[in-house]
PDB file of N, CA and C in Angstrom:
ATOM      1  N   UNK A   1      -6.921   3.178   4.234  1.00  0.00           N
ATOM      2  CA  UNK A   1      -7.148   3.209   5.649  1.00  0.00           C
ATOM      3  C   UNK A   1      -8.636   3.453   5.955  1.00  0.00           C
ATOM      4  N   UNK A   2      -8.885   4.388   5.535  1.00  0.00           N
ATOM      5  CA  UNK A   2     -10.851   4.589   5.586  1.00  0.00           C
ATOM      6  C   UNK A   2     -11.661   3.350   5.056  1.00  0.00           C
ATOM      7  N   UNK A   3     -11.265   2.638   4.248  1.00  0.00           N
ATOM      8  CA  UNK A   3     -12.194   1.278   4.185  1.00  0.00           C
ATOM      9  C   UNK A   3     -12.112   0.353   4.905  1.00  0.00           C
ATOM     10  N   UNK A   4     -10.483  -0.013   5.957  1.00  0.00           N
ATOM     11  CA  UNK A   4     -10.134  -1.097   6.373  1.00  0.00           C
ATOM     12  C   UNK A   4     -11.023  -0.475   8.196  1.00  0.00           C
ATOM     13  N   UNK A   5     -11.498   0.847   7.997  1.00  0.00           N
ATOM     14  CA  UNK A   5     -11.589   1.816   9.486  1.00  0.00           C
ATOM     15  C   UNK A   5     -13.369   1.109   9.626  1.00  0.00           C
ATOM     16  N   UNK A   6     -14.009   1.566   8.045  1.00  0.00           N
ATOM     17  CA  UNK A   6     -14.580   1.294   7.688  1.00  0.00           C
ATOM     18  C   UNK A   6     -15.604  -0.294   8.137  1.00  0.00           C
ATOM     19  N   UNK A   7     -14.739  -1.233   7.395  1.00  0.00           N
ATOM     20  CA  UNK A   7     -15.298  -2.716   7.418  1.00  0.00           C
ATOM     21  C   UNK A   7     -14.745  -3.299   9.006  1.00  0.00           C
ATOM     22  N   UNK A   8     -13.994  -2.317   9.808  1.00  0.00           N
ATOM     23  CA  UNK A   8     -13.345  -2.961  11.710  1.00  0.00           C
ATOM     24  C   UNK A   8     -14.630  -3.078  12.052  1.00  0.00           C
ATOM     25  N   UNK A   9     -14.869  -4.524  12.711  1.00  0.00           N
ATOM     26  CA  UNK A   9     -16.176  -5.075  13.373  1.00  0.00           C
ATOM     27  C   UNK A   9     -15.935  -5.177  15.119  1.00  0.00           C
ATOM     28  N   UNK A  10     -16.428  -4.771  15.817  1.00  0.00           N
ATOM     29  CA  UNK A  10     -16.382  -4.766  17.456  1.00  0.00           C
ATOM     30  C   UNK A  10     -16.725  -6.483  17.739  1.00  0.00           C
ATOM     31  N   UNK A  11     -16.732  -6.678  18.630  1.00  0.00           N
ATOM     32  CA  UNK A  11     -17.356  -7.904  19.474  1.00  0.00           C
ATOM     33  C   UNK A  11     -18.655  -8.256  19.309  1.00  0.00           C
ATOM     34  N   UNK A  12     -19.512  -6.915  19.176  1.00  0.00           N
ATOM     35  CA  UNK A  12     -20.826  -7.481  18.683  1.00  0.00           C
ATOM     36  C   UNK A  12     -21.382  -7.479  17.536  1.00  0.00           C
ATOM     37  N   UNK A  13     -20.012  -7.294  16.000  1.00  0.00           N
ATOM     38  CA  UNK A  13     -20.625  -7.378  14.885  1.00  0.00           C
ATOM     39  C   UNK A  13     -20.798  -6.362  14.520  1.00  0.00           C
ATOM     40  N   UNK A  14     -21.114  -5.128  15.070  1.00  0.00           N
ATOM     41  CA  UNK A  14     -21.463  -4.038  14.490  1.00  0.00           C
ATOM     42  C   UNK A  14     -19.846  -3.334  14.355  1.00  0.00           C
ATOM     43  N   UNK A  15     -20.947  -2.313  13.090  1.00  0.00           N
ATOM     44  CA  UNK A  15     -19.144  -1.552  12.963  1.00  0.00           C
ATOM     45  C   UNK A  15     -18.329  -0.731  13.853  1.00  0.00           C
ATOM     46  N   UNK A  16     -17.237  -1.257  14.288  1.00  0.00           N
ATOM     47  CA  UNK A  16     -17.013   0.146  15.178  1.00  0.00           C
ATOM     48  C   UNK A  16     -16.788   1.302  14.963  1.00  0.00           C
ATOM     49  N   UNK A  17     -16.707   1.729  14.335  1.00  0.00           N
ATOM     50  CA  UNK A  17     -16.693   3.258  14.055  1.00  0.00           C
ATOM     51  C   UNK A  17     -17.522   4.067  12.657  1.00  0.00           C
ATOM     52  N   UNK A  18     -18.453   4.999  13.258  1.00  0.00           N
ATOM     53  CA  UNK A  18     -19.281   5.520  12.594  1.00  0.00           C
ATOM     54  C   UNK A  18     -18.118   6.344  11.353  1.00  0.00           C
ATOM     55  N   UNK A  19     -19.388   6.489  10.504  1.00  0.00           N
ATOM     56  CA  UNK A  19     -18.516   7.048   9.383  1.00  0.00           C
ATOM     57  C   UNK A  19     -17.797   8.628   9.888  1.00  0.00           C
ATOM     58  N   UNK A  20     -18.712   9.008  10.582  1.00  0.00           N
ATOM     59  CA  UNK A  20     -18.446  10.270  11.128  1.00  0.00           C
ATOM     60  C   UNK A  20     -16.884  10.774  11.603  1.00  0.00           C
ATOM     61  N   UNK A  21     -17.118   9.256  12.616  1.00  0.00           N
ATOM     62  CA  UNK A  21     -15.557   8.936  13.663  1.00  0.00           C
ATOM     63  C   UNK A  21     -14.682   8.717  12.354  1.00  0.00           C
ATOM     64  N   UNK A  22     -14.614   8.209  11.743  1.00  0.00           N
ATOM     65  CA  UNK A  22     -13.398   8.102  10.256  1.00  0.00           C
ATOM     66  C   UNK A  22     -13.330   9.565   9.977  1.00  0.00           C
ATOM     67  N   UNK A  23     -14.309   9.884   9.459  1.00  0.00           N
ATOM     68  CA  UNK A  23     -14.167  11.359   8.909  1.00  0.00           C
ATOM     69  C   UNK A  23     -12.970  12.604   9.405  1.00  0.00           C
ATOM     70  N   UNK A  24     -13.601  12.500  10.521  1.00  0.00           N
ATOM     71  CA  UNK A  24     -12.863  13.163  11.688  1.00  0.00           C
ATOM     72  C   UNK A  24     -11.913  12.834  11.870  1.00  0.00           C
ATOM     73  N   UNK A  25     -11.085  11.289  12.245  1.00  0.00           N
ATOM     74  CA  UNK A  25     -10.024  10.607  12.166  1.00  0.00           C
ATOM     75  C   UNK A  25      -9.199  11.174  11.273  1.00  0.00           C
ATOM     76  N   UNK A  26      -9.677  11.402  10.182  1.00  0.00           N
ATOM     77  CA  UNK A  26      -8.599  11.593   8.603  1.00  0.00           C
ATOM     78  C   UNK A  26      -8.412  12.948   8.045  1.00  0.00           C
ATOM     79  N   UNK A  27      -9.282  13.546   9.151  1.00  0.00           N
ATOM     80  CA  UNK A  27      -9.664  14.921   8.369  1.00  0.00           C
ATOM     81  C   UNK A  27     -10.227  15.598   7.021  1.00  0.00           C
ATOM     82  N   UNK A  28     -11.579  14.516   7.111  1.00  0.00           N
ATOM     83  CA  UNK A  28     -12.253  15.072   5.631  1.00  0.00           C
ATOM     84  C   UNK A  28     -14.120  15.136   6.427  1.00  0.00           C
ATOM     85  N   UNK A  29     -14.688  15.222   5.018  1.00  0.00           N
ATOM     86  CA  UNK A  29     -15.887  15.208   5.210  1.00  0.00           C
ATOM     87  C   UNK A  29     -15.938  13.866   5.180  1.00  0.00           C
ATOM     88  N   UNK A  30     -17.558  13.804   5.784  1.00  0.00           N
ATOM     89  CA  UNK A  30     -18.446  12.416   5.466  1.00  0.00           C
ATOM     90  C   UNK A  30     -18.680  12.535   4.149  1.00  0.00           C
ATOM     91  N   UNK A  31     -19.007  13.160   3.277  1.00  0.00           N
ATOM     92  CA  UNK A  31     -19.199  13.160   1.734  1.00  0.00           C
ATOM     93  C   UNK A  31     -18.003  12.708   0.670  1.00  0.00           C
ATOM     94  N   UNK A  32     -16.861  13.129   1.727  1.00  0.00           N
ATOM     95  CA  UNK A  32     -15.693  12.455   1.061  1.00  0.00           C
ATOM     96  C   UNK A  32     -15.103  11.283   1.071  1.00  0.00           C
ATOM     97  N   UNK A  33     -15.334  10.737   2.576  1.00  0.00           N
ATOM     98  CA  UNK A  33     -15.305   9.676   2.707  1.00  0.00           C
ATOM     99  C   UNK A  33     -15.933   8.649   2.209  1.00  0.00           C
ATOM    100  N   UNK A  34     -17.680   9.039   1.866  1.00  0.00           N
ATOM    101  CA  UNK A  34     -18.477   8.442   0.708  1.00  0.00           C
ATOM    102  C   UNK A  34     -18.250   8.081  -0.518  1.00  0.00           C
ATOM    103  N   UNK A  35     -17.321   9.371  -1.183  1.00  0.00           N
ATOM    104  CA  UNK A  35     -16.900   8.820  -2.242  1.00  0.00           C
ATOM    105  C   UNK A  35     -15.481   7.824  -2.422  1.00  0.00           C
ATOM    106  N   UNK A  36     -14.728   8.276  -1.086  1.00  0.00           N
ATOM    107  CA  UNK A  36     -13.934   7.261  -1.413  1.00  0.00           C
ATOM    108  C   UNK A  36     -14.131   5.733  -1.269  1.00  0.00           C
ATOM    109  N   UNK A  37     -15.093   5.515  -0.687  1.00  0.00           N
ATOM    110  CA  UNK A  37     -15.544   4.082  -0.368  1.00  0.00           C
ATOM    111  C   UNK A  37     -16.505   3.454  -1.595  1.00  0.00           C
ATOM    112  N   UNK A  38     -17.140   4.497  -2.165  1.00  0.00           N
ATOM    113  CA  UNK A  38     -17.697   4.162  -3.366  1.00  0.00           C
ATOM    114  C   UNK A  38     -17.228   3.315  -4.578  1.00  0.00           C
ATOM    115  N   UNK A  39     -16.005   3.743  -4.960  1.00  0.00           N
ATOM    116  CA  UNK A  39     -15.432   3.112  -6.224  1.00  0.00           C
ATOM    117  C   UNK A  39     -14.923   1.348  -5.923  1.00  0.00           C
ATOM    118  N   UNK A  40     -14.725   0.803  -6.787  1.00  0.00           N
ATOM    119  CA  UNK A  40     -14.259  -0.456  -7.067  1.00  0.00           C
ATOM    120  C   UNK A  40     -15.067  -1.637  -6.463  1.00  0.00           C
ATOM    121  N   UNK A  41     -14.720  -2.112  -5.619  1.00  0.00           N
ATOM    122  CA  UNK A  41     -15.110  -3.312  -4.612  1.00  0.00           C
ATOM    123  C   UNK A  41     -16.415  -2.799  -3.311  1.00  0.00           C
ATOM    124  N   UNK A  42     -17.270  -3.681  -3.534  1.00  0.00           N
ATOM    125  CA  UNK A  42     -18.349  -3.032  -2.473  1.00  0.00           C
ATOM    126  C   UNK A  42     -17.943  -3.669  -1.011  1.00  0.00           C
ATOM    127  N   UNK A  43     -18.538  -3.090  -0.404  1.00  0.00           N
ATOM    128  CA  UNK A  43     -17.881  -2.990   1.453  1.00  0.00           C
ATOM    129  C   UNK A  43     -18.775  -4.567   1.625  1.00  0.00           C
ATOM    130  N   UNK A  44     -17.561  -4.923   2.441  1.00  0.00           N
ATOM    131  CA  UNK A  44     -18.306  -6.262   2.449  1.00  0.00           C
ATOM    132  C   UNK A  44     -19.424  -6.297   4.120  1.00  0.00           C
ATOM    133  N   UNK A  45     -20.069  -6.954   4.001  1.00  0.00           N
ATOM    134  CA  UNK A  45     -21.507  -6.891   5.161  1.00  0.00           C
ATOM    135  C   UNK A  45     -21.285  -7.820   6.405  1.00  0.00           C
TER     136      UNK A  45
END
């Protein structure tokens, strides 16, 4: 869920939701959320 929260694009391309807003969403840190996005497949651009 944090990667798919992650790679959600708004209307103008940009991401919608800061890593922060996930964080908070899921109830972790931003540092955790870092690492979970880290492993395997890179975030696509």
């Amino acid at each position: 869920m944090a990667r798919a929260l992650y790679e959600m694009k708004g209307g103008d391309g940009k991401r919608r939701y800061t890593v922060q807003q996930i964080a908070d969403r899921l109830g972790v840190s931003r540092a955790t959320h870092y690492r979970h996005l880290k492993p395997d497949k890179p975030v696509s651009a």
